[in-house]
N, C-alpha and C. Protein backbone atom coordinates (compact mmCIF):
# COMPACT_ATOMS: atom_id res chain seq x y z
N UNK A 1 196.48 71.56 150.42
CA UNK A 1 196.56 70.32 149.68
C UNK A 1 197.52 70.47 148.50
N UNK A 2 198.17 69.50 148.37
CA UNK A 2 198.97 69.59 147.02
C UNK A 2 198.41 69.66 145.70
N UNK A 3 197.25 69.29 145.63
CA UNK A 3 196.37 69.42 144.20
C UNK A 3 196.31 71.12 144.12
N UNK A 4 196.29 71.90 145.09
CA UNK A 4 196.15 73.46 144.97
C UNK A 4 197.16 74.12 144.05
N UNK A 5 198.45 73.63 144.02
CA UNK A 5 199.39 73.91 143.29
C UNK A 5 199.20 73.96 141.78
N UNK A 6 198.15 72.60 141.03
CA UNK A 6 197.88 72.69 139.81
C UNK A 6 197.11 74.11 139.47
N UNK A 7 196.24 74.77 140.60
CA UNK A 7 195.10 75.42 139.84
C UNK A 7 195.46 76.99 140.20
N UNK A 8 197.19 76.77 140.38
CA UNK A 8 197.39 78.41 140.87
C UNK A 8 197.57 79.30 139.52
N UNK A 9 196.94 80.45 140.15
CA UNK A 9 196.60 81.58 138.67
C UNK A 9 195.69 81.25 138.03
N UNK A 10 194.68 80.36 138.15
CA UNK A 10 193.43 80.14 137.55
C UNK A 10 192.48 81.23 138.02
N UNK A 11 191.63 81.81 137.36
CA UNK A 11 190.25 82.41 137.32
C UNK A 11 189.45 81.86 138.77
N UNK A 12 189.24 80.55 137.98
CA UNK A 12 187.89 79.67 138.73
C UNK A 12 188.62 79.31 140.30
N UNK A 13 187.51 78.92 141.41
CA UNK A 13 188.28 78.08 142.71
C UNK A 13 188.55 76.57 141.73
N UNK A 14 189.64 75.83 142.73
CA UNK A 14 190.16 74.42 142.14
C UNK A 14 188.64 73.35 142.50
N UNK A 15 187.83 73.70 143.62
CA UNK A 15 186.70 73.36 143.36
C UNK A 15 185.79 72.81 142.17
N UNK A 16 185.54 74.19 141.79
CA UNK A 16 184.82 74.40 140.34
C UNK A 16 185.51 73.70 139.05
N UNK A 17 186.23 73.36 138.64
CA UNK A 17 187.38 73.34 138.06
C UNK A 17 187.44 71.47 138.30
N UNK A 18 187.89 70.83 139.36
CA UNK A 18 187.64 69.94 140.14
C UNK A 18 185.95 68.70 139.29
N UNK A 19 185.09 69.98 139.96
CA UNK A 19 183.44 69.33 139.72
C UNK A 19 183.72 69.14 138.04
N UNK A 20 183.82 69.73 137.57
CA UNK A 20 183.73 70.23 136.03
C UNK A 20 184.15 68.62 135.15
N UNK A 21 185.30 68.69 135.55
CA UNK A 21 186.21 67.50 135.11
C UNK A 21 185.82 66.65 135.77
N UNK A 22 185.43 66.20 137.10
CA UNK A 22 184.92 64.35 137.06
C UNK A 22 183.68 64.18 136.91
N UNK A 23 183.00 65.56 136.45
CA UNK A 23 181.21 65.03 136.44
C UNK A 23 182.02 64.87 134.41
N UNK A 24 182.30 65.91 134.01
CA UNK A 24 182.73 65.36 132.31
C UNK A 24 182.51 63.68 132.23
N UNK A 25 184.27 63.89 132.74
CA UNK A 25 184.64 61.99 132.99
C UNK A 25 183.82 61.12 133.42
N UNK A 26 182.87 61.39 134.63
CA UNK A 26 181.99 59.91 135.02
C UNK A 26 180.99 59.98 134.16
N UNK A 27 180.57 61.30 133.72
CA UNK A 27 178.78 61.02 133.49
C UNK A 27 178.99 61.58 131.72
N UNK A 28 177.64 61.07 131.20
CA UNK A 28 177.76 61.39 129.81
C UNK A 28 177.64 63.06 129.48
N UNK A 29 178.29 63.87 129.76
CA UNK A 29 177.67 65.16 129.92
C UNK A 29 178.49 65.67 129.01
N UNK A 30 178.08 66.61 128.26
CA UNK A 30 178.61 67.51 126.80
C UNK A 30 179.08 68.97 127.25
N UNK A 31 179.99 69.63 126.86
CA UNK A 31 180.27 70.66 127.42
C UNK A 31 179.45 71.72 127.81
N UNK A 32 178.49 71.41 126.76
CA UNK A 32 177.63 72.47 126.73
C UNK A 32 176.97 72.40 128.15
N UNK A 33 176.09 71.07 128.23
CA UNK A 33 175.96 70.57 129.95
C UNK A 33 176.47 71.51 130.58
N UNK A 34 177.43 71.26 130.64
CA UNK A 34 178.18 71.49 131.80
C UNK A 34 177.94 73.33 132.06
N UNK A 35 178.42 73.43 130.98
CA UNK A 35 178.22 75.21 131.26
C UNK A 35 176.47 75.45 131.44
N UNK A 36 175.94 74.79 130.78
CA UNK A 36 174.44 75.50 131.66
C UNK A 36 174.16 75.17 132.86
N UNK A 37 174.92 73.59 133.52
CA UNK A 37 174.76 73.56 135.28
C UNK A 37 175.34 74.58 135.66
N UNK A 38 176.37 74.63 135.52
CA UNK A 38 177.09 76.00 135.38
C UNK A 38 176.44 77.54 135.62
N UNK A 39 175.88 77.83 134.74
CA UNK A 39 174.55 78.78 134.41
C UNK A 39 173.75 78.83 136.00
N UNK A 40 173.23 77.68 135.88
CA UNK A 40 172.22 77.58 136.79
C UNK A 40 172.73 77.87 138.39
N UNK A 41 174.00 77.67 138.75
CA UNK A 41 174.25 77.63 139.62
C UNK A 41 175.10 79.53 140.04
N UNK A 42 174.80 80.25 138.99
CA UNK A 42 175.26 81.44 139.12
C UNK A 42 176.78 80.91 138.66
N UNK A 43 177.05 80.87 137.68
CA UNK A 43 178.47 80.86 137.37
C UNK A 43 178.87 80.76 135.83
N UNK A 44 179.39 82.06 135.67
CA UNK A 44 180.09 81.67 133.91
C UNK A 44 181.06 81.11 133.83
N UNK A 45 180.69 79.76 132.91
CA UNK A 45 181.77 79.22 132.83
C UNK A 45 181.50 78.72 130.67
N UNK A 46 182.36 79.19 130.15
CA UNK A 46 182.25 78.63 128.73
C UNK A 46 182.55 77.50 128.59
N UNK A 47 181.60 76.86 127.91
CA UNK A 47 182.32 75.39 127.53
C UNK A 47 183.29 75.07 126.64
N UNK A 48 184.22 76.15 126.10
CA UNK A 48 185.43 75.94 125.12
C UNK A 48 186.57 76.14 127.09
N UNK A 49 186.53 76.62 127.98
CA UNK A 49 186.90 76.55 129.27
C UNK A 49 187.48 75.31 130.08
N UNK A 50 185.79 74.66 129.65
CA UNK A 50 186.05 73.42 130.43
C UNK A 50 186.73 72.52 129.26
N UNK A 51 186.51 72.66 128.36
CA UNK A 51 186.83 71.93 127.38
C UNK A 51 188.76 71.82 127.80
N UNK A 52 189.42 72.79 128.01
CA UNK A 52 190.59 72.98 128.15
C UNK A 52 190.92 72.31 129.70
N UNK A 53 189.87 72.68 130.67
CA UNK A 53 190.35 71.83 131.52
C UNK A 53 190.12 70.37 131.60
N UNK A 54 189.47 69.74 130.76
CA UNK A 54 189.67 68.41 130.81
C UNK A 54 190.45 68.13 130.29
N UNK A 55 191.19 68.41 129.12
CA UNK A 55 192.36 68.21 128.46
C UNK A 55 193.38 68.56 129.31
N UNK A 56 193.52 69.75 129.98
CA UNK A 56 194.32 69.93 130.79
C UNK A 56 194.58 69.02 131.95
N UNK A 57 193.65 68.97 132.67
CA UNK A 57 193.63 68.11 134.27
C UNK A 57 193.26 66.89 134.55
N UNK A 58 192.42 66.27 132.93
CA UNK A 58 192.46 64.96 133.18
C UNK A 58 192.84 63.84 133.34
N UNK A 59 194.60 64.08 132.40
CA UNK A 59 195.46 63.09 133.03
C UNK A 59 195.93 63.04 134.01
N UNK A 60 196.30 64.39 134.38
CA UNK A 60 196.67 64.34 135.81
C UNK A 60 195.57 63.59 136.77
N UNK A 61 194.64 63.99 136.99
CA UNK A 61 193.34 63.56 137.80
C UNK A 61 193.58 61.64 137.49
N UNK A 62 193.15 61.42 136.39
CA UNK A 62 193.29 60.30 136.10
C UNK A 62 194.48 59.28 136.78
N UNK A 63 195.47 59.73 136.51
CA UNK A 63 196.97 59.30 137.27
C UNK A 63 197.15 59.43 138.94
N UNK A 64 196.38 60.46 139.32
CA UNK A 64 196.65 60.03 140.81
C UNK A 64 195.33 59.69 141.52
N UNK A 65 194.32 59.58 140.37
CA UNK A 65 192.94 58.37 141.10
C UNK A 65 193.59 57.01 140.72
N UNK A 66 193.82 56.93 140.03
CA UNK A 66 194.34 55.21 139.41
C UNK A 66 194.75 54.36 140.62
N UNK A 67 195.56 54.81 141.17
CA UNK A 67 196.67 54.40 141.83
C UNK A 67 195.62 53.62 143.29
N UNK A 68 194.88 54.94 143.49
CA UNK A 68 193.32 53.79 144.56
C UNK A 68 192.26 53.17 144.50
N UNK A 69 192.58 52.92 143.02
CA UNK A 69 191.16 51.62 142.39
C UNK A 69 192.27 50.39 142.70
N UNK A 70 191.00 49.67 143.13
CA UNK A 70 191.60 48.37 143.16
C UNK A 70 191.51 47.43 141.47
N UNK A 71 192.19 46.60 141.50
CA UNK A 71 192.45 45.82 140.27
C UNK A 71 191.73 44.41 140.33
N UNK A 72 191.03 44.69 139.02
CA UNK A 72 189.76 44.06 138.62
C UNK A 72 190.67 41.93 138.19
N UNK A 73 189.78 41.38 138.45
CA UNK A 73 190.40 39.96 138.16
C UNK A 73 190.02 39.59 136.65
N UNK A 74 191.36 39.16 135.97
CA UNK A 74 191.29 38.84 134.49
C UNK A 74 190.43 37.51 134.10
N UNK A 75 189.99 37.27 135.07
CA UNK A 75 189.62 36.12 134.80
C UNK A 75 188.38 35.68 134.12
C-alpha cells in the first residue's frame, strides 16, 4: 500500500501507529488513554510518541480521508 511509505523506519507496525491516530481523532481519548490501551494490549507505547504521531500523520490522514466524505448540504 502506498500509506506504507509514510511509516518507513518507524519502531512501531503502520498498524499501531494507524489505530493510535484515528481512535485520538474520532474519540475523546487523552494520550495518556491511549498509552494504557496500549499497556493493556502488551505494547509500549509513550504518550509524548503518540503525541508526535498525531501531529505528525494527522494531516496527512486527514487529507486523504477528506476527499471520501461526502459533502454535507448548507442548507
Amino acid at each position: 500500500m502506498s500509506y506504507l511509505i509514510l511509516f518507513k523506519w518507524k519502531h512501531f507496525q503502520p498498524e499501531i501507529i494507524l489505530l493510535n491516530v484515528r481512535w485520538y481523532c474520532r474519540y475523546a481519548l487523552s494520550y495518556r488513554d491511549l498509552e494504557e490501551m496500549m499497556a493493556e494490549r502488551g505494547l509500549a507505547v509513550d504518550h509524548s510518541t503518540i503525541n508526535r504521531w498525531v501531529l505528525q500523520y494527522g494531516p496527512e490522514l486527514d487529507k486523504r480521508c477528506r476527499r471520501h466524505l461526502s459533502s454535507t448540504n448548507d442548507s
